[in-house]
C-alpha atoms as a PDB file:
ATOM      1  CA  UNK A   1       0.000   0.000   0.000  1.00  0.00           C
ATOM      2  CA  UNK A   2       1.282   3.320  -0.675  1.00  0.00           C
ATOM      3  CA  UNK A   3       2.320   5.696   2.104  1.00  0.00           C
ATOM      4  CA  UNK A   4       0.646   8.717   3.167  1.00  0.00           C
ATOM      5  CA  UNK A   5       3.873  10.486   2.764  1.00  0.00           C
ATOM      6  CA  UNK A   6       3.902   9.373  -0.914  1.00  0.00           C
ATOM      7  CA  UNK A   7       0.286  10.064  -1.765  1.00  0.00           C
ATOM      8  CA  UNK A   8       0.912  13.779  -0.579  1.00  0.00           C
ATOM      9  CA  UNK A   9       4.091  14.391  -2.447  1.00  0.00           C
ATOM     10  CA  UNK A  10       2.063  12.951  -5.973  1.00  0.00           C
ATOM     11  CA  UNK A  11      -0.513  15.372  -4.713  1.00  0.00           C
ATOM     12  CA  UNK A  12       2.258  18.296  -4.646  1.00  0.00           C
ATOM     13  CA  UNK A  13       3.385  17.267  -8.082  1.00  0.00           C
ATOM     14  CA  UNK A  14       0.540  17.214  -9.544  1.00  0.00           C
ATOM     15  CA  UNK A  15      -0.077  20.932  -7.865  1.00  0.00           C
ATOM     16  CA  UNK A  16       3.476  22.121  -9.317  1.00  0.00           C
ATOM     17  CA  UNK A  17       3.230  20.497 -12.479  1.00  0.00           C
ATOM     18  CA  UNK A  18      -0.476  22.522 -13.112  1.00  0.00           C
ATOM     19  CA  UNK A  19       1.702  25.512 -11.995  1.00  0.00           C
ATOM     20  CA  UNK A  20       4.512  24.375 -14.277  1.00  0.00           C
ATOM     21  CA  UNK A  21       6.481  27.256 -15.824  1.00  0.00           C
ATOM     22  CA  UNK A  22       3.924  30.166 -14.315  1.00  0.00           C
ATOM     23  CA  UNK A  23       5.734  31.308 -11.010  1.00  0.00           C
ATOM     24  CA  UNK A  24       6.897  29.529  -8.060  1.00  0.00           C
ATOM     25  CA  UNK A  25       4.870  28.528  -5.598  1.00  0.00           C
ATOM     26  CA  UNK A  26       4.134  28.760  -1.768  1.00  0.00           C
ATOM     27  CA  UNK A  27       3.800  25.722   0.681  1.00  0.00           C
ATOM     28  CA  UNK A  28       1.052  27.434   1.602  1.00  0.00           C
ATOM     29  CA  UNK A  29      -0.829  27.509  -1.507  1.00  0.00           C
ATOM     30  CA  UNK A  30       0.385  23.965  -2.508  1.00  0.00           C
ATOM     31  CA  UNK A  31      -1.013  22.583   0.974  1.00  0.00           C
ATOM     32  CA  UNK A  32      -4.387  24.108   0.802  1.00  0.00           C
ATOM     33  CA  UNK A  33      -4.869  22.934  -2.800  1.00  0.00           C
ATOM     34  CA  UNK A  34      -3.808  19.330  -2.716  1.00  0.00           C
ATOM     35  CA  UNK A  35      -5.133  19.403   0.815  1.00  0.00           C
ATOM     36  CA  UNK A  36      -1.894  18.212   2.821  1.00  0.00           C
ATOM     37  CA  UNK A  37      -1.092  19.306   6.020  1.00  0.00           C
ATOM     38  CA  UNK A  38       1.369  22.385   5.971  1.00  0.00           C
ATOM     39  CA  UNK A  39       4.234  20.741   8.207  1.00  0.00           C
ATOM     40  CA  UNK A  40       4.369  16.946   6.460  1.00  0.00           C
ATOM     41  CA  UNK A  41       4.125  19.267   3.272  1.00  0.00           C
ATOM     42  CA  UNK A  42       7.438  21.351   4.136  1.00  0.00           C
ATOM     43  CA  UNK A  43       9.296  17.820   4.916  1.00  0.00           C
ATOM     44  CA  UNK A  44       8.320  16.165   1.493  1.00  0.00           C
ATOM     45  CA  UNK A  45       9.106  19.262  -0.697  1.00  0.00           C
ATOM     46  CA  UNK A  46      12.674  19.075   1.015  1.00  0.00           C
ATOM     47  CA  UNK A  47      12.529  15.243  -0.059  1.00  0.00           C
ATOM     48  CA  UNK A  48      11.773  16.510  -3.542  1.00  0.00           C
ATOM     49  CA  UNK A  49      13.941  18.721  -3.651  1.00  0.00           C
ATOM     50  CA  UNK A  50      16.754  16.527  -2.681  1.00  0.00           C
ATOM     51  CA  UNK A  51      15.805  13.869  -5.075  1.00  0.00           C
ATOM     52  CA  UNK A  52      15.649  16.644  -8.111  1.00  0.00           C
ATOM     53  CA  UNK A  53      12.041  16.726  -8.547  1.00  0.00           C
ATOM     54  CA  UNK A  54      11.880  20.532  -7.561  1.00  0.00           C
ATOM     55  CA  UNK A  55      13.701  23.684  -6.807  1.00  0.00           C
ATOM     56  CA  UNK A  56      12.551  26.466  -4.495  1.00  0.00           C
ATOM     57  CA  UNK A  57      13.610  30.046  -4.097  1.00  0.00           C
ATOM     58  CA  UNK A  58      13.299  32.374  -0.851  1.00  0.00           C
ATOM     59  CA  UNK A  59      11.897  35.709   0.053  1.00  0.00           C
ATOM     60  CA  UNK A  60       9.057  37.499  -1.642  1.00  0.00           C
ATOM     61  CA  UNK A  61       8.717  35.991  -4.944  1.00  0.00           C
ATOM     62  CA  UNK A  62      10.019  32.545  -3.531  1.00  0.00           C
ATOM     63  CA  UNK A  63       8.184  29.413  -3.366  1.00  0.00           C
ATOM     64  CA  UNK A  64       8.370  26.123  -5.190  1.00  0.00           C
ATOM     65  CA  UNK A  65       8.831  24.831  -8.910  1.00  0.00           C
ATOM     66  CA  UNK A  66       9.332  22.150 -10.926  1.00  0.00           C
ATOM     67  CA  UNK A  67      13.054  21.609 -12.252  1.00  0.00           C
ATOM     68  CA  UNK A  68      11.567  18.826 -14.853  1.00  0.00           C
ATOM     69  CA  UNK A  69       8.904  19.220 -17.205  1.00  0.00           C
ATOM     70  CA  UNK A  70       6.340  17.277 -15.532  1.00  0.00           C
ATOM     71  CA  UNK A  71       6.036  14.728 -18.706  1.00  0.00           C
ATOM     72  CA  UNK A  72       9.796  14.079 -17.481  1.00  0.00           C
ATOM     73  CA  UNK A  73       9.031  12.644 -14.077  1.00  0.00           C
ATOM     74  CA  UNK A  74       7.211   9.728 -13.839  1.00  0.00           C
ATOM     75  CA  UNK A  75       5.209   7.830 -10.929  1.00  0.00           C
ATOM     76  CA  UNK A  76       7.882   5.120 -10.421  1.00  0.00           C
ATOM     77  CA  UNK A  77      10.541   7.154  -9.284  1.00  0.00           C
ATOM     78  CA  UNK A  78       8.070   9.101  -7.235  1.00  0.00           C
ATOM     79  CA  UNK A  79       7.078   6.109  -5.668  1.00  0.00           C
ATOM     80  CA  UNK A  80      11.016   4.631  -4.792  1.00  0.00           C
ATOM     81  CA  UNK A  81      11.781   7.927  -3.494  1.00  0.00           C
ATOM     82  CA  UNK A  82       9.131   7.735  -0.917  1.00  0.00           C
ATOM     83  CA  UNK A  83       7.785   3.517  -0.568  1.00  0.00           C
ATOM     84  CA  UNK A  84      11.266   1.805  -1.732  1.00  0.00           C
ATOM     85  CA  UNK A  85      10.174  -1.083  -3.944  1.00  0.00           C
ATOM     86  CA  UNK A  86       7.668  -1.785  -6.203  1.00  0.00           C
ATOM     87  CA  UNK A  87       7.614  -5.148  -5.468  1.00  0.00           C
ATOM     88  CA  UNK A  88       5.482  -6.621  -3.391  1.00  0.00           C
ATOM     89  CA  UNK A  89       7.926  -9.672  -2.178  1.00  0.00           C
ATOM     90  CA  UNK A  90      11.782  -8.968  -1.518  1.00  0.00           C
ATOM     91  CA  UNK A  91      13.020 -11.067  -3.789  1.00  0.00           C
ATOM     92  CA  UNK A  92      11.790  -9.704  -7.066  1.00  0.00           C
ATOM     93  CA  UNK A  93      13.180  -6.414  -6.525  1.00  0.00           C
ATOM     94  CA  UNK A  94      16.028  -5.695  -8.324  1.00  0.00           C
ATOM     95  CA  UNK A  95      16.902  -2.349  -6.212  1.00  0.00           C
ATOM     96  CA  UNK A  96      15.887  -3.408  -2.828  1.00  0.00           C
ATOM     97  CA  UNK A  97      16.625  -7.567  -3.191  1.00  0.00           C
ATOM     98  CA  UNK A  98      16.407  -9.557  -0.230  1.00  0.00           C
ATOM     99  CA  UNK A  99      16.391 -13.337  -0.165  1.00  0.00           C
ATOM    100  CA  UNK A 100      12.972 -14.923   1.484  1.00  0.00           C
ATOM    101  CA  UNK A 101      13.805 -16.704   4.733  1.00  0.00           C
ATOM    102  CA  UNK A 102      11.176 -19.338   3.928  1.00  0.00           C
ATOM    103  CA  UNK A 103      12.771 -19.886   0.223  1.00  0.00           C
ATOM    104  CA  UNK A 104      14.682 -23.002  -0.113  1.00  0.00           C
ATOM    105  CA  UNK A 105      14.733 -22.859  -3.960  1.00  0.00           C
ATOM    106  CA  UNK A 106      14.173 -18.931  -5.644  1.00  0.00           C
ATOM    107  CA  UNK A 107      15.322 -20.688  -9.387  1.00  0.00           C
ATOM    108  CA  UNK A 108      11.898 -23.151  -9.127  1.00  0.00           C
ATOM    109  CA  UNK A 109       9.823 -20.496  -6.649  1.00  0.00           C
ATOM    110  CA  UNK A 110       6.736 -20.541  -8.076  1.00  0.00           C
ATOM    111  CA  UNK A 111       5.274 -17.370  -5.709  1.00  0.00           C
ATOM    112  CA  UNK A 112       8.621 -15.381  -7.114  1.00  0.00           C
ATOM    113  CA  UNK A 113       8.053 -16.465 -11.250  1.00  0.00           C
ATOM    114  CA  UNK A 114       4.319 -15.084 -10.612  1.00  0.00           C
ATOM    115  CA  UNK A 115       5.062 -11.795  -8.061  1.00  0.00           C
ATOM    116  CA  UNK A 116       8.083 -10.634 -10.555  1.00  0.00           C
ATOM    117  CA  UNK A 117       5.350 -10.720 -13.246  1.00  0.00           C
ATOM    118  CA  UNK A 118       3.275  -8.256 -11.122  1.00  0.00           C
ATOM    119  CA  UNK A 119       6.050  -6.269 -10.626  1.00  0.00           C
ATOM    120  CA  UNK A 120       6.990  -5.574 -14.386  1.00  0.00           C
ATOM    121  CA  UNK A 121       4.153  -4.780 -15.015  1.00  0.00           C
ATOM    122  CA  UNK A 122       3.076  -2.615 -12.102  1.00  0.00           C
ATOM    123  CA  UNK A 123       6.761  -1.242 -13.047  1.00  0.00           C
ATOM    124  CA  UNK A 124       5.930  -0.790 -16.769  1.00  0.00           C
ATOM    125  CA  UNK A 125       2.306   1.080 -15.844  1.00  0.00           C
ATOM    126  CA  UNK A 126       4.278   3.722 -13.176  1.00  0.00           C
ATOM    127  CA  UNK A 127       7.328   4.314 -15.684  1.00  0.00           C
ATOM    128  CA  UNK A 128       4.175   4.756 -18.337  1.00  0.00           C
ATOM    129  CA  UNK A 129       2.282   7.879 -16.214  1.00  0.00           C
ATOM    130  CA  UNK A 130       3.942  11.085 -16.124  1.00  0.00           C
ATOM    131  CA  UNK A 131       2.646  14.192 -14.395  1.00  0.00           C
ATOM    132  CA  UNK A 132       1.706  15.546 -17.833  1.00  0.00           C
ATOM    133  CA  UNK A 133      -0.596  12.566 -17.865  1.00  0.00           C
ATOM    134  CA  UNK A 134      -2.225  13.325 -14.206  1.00  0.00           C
ATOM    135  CA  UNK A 135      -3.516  17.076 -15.206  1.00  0.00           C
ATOM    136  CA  UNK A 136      -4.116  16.232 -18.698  1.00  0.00           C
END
């Protein structure tokens, strides 16, 4: 299941990608529109800003912006930033592997052939939607 955490920052996206190329804009502004609480807000845009989803400037005419065109950042490296893996078992990811402590056999694992089918294509389907696609 997603995360609250990354819910809200898709939620911000989508607010700075509407915004995209008309101004920065306030926390504030982005909070009451996607309808995120203020202080989780101010944490995640400092998580996108580190991960090079946004840029922000301070003072008067400061605020937030996109630093990629939002057809340019899709879902699935929204979602790693914030939830880690697509994959629903360990041992199907290929960023985040871990071997499954029950598993005496991953070559002939049945539950792994059939989860790392899920993944691609829950993989394929994120990489496909980009925030051009969400306010569109």
């Amino acid at each position: 299941m997603m995360s609250k955490k990354c819910k809200y920052a898709i939620k911000a996206l989508i607010c700075l990608s509407e915004n995209y190329q008309q101004g920065n804009m306030f926390t504030a502004d982005i909070a009451k529109k996607g309808n995120i609480p203020k202080k989780f807000l101010e944490q995640i845009l400092l998580d996108l800003k580190h991960a090079g989803f946004v840029g922000s400037h301070q003072g008067y005419r400061g605020g937030y912006y996109l630093i990629k065109a939002p057809k340019e950042i899709n879902l699935a490296e929204v979602y790693r930033v914030f939830d880690g893996a697509i994959a629903l078992v360990p041992c199907v990811s290929v960023n985040y592997y871990e071997k499954c402590e029950d598993c005496t056999d991953e070559v002939s694992c049945a539950i792994k052939r059939e989860f790392a089918k899920i993944k691609e294509q829950s993989r394929l389907i994120m990489k496909e939607i980009n925030f051009k696609t969400f306010i569109e």
